[in-house]
Protein backbone atom coordinates (compact mmCIF):
# COMPACT_ATOMS: atom_id res chain seq x y z
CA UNK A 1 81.58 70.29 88.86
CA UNK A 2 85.10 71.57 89.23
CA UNK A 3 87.21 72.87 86.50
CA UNK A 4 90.94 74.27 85.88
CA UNK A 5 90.90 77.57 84.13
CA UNK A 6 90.13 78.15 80.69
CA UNK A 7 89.54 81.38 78.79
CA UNK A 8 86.03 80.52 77.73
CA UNK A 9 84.58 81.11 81.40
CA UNK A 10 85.74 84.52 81.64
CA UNK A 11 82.39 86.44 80.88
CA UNK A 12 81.15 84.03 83.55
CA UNK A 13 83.85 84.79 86.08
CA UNK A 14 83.13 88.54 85.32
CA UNK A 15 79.45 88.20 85.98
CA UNK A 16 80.24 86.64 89.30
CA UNK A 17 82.21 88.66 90.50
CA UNK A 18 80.25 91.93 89.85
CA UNK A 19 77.23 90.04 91.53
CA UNK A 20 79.33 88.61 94.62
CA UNK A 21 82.25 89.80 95.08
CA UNK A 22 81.60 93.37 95.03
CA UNK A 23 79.30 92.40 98.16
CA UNK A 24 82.30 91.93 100.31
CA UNK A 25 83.54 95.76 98.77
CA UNK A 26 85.87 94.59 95.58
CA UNK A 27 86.32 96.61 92.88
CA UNK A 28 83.97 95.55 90.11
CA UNK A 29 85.92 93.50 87.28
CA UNK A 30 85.93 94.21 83.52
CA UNK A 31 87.71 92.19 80.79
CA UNK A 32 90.50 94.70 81.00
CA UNK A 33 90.97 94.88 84.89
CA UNK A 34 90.76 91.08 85.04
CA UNK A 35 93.30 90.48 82.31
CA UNK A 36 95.65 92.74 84.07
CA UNK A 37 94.96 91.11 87.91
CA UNK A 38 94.66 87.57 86.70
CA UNK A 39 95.36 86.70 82.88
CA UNK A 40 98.67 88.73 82.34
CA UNK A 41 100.55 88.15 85.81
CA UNK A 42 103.49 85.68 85.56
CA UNK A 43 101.64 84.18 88.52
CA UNK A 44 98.87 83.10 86.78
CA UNK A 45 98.70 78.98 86.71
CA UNK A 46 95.88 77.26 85.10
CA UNK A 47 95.98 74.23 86.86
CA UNK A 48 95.48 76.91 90.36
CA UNK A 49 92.77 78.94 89.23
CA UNK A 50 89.05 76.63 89.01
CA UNK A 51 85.66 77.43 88.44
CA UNK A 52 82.57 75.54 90.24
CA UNK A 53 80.22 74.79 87.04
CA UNK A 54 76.35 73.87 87.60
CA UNK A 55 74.63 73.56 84.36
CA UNK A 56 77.71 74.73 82.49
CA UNK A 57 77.20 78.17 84.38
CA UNK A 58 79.71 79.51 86.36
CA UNK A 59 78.85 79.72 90.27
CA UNK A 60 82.09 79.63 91.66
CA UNK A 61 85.24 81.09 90.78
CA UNK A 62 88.87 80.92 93.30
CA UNK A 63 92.60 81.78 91.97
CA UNK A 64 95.98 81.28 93.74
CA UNK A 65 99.36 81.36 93.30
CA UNK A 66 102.65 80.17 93.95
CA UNK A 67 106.13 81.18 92.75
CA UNK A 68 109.43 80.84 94.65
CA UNK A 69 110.85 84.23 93.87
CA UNK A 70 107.82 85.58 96.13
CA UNK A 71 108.08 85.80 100.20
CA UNK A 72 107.61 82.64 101.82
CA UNK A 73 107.33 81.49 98.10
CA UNK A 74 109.21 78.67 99.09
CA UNK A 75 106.82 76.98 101.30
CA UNK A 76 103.44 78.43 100.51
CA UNK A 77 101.02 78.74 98.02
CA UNK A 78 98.74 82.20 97.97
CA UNK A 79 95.09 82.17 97.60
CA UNK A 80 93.99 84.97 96.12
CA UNK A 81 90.13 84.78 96.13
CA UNK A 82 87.21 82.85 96.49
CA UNK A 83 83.88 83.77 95.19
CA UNK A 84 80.71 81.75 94.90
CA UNK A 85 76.93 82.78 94.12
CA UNK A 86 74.87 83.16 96.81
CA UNK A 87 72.75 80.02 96.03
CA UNK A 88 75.69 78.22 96.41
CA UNK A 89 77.59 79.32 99.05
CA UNK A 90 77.66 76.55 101.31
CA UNK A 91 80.12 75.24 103.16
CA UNK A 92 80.25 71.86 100.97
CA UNK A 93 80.70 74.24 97.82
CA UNK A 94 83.73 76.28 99.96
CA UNK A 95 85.81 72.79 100.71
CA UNK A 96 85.42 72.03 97.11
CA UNK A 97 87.18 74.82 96.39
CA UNK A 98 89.50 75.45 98.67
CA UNK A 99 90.74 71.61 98.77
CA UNK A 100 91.61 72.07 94.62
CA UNK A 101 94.17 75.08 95.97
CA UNK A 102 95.24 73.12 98.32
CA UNK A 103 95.88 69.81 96.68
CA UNK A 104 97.56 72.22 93.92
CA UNK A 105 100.08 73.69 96.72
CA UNK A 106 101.23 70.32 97.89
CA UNK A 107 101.67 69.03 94.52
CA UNK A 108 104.03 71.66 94.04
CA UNK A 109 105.45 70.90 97.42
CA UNK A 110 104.18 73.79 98.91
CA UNK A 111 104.06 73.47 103.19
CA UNK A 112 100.87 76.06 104.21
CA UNK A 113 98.41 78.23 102.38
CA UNK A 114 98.54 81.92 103.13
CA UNK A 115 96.06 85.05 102.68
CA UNK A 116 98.68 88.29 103.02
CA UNK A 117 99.54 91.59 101.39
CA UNK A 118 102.80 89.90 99.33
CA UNK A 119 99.99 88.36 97.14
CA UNK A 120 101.13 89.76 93.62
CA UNK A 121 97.74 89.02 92.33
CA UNK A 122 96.72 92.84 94.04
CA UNK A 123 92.65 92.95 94.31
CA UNK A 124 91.35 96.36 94.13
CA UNK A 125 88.46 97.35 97.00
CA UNK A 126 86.42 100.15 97.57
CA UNK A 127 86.64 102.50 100.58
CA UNK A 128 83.46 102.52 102.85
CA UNK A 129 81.43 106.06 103.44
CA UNK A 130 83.53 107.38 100.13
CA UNK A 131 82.00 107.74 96.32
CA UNK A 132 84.28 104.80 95.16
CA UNK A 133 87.55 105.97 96.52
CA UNK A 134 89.48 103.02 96.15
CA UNK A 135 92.55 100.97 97.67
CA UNK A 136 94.61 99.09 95.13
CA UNK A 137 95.48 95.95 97.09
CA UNK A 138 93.14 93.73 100.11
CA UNK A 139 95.80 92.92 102.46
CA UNK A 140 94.21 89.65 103.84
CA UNK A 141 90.46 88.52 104.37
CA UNK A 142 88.14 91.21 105.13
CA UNK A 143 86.60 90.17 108.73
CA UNK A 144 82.81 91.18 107.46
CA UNK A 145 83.12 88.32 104.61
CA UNK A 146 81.54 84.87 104.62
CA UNK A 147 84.82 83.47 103.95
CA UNK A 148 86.68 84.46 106.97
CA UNK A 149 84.60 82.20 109.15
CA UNK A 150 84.72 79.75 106.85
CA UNK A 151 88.68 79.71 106.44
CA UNK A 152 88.54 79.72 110.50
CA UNK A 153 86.64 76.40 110.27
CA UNK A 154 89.08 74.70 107.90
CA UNK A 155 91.96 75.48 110.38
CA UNK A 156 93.26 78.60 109.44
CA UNK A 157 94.84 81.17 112.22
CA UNK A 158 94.90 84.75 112.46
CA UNK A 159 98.24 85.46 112.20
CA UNK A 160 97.85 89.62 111.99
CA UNK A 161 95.16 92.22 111.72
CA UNK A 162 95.71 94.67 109.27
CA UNK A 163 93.39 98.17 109.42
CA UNK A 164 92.84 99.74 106.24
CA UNK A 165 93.21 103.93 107.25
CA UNK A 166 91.57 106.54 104.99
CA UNK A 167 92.27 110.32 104.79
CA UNK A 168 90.30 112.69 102.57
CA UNK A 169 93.26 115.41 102.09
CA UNK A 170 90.81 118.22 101.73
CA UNK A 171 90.88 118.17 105.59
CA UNK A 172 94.90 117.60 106.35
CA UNK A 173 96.84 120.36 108.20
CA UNK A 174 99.99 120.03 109.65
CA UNK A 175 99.38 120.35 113.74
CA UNK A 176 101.67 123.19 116.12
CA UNK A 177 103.15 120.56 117.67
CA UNK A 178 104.91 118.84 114.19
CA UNK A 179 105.86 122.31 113.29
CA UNK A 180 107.82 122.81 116.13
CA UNK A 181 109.61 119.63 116.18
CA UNK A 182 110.70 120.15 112.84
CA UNK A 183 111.82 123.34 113.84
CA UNK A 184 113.53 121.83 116.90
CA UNK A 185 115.60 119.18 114.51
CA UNK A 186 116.30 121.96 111.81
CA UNK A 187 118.46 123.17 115.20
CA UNK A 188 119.88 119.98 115.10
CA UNK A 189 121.10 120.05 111.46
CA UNK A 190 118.30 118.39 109.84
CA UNK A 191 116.49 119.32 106.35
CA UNK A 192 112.96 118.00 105.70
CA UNK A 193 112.55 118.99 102.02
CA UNK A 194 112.32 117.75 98.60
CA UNK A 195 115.15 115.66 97.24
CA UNK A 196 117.23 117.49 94.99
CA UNK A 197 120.35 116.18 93.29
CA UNK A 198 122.27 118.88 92.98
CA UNK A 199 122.20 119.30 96.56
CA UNK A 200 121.64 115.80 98.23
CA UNK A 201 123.35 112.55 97.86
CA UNK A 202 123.63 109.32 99.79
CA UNK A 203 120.48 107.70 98.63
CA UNK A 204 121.84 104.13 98.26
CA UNK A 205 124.18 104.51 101.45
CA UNK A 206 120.70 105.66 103.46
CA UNK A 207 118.59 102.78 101.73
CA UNK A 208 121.12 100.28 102.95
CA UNK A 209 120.22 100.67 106.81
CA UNK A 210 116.47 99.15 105.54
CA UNK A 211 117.37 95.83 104.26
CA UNK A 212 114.28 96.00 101.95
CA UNK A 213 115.31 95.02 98.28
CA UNK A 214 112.32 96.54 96.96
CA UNK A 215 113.22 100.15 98.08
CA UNK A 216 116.72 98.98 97.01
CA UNK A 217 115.35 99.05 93.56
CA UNK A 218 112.77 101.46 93.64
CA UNK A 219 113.58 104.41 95.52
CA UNK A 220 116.73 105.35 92.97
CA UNK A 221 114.87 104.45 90.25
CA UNK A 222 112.40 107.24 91.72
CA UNK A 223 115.00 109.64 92.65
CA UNK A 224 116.75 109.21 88.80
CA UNK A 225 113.82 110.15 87.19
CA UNK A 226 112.87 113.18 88.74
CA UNK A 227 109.45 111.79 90.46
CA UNK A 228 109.20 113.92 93.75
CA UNK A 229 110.46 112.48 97.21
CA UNK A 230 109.87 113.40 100.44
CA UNK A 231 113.26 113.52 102.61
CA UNK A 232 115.56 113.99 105.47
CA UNK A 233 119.08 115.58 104.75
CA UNK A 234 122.17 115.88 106.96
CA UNK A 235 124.72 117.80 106.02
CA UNK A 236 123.92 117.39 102.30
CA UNK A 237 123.23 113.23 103.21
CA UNK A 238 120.33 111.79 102.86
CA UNK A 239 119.00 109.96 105.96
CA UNK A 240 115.67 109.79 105.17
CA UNK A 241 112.42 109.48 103.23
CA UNK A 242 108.88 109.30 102.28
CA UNK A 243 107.50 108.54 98.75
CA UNK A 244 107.60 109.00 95.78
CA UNK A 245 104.89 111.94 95.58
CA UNK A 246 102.33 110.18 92.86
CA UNK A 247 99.14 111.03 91.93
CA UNK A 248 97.24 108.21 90.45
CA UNK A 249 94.44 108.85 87.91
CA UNK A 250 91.70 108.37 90.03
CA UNK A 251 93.20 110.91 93.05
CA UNK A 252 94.57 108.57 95.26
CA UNK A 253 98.16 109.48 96.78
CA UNK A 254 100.55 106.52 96.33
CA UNK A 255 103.97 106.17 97.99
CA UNK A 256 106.48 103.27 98.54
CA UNK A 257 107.10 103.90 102.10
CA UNK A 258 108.74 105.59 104.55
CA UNK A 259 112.05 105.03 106.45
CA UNK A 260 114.94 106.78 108.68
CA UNK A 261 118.59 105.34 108.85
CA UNK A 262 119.21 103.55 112.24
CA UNK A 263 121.87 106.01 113.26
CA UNK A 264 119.60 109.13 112.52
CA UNK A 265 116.32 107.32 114.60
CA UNK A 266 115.35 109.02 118.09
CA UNK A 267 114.69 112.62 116.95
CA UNK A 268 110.92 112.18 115.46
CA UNK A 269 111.98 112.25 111.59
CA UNK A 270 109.96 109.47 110.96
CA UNK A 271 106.23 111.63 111.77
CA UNK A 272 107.73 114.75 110.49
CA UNK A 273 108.11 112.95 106.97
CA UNK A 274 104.79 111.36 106.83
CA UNK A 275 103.32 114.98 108.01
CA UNK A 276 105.55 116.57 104.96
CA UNK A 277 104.24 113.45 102.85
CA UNK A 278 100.27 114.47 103.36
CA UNK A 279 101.33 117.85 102.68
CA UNK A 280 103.57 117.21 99.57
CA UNK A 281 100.20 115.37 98.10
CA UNK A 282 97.59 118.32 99.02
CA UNK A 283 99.87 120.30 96.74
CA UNK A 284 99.70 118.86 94.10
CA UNK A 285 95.50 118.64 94.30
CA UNK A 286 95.79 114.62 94.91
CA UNK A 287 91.97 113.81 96.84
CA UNK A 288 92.94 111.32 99.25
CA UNK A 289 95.23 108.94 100.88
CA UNK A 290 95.06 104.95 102.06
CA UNK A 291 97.22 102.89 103.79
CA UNK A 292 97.02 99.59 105.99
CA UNK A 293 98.66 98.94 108.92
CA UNK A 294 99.05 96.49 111.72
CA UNK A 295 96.50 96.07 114.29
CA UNK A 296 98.86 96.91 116.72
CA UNK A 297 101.88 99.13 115.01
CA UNK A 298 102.67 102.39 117.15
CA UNK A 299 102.83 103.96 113.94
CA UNK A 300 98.88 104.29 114.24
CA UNK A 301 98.89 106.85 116.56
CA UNK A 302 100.92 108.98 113.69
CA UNK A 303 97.85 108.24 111.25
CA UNK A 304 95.10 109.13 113.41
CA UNK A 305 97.08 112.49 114.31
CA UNK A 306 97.32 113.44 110.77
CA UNK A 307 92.98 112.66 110.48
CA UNK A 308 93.40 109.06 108.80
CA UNK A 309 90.36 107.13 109.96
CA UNK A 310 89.46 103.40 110.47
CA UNK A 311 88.03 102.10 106.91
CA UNK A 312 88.08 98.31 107.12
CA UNK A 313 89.74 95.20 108.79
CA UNK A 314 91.09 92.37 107.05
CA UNK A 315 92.62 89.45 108.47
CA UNK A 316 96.29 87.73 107.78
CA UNK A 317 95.81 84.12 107.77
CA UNK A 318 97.41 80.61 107.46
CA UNK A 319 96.81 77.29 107.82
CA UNK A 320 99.76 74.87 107.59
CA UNK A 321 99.60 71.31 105.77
């Protein structure tokens, strides 16, 4: 039996979860972490998170989300998860499922379903090989789950391939080869260095090259309140940058991004500030860094140079209605 969400199945959704989903390399869920994922997001909708009941127990358990403020918001509807027990995960108990998020989507006259990163509903996952170094967000469907075949039987497409990198900082060091081309574009009038506001300026002016409203908001915020950032100054401007430098509680480095301004691109700023990034976060003791990336993004060859290694593969998918 299907049901919409109400607050009396959480144990039961809990349970689940730290049963099944932590099979496919989730995060295990308490009352807190769930509250804070699903219960207190302004995504949350009850009528687009269910439960599949057998005998009043909970065997199934899928959440999604729509909001029009959100990429793509306009025209699809995000699925989030679905979990079932492992005596009920058959295909018959998947449609059931994932036909209530879809039904939900068009009601709200949503045009596809997607599984992507711009999910706000961010599920925690554990690294493989590490003692529960974790990533804070699943990009898409892990490839080594049951539901990714599944999802490619209903008619979903692979629209990307996003590889989850992993780098244990205790073995970063910056290579010859970065030194000297930093060296080389110090020649050329460029500063790779902390941002300082007494002697750089042009944040905004740099972070309007990106057209990326989040840094737009983020990156000054960052830069206001003193959190350290990684960046590229010419004559005084900034032109560049890689951040913030945070370490979270449980070690892991976390930055925004990284960018160059168009008219500064060509010179190799862009791997000289993610080398200075690892660096930046060795010194202040954080114990490792993740990141995903396409599939296909020349910006993997950076990665691997600095020592990140292949963790996991998860899968971007669609299916239009």
């Amino acid at each position: 039996m299907m049901k919409s969400w109400d607050n009396q199945y959480i144990q039961g959704v809990i349970s689940l979860w730290n049963k099944e989903a932590v099979k496919d390399g989730y995060k295990e869920l308490t009352e807190i972490s769930f509250a804070n994922i699903f219960l207190s997001s302004p995504y949350f909708d009850r009528e687009t998170t269910f439960v599949l009941l057998e005998a009043d127990l909970v065997k199934g358990f899928t959440c999604g989300c729509t909001g029009d403020d959100l990429p793509l918001g306009d025209v699809a509807g995000y699925i989030t998860c679905i979990v079932l027990s492992s005596e009920c995960k058959t295909n018959e108990n998947y449609k059931l499922m994932l036909n209530a998020l879809e039904q939900r989507f068009q009601h709200l006259g949503k045009k596809q379903a997607d599984v992507l990163f711009f999910n706000p509903m961010l599920l925690p996952w554990y690294i493989p090989d590490t003692p529960k170094h974790e990533h804070n967000n699943a990009p898409g469907v892990p490839l080594d789950s049951t539901l990714y075949p599944f999802l490619l039987s209903q008619g979903y497409v692979d629209r990307s391939r996003e590889c989850a990198m992993y780098l244990n900082l205790a073995d970063f060091f910056i290579p010859e080869d970065i030194k000297s081309k930093e060296e080389k574009v110090a020649e050329e009038g460029y500063a790779v260095e902390l941002f300082d506001p007494e002697k750089h300026s042009g944040v905004n002016e740099m972070l309007g090259g990106f057209d990326n409203p989040l840094w737009d908001t983020q990156i000054p915020n960052y830069t206001a309140e003193g959190v350290p950032m990684v960046i590229v100054a010419y004559e005084g401007k900034t032109v560049g940058f890689a951040g913030p430098v945070i370490r979270q509680d449980n070690g892991r480095a976390f930055f925004a991004g990284i960018g160059v301004h168009p008219n500064h691109e060509g010179h190799g700023l862009g791997s000289i500030l993610f080398f200075k990034l690892c660096e930046a976060f060795q010194n202040i003791d954080t114990i490792y860094m993740s990141l995903f990336t396409g599939r296909n993004n020349p910006a993997m060859r950076i990665y691997e140079k600095a020592g990140f290694q292949h963790a996991k593969e998860f899968s971007v998918m669609r299916r239009e209605f």
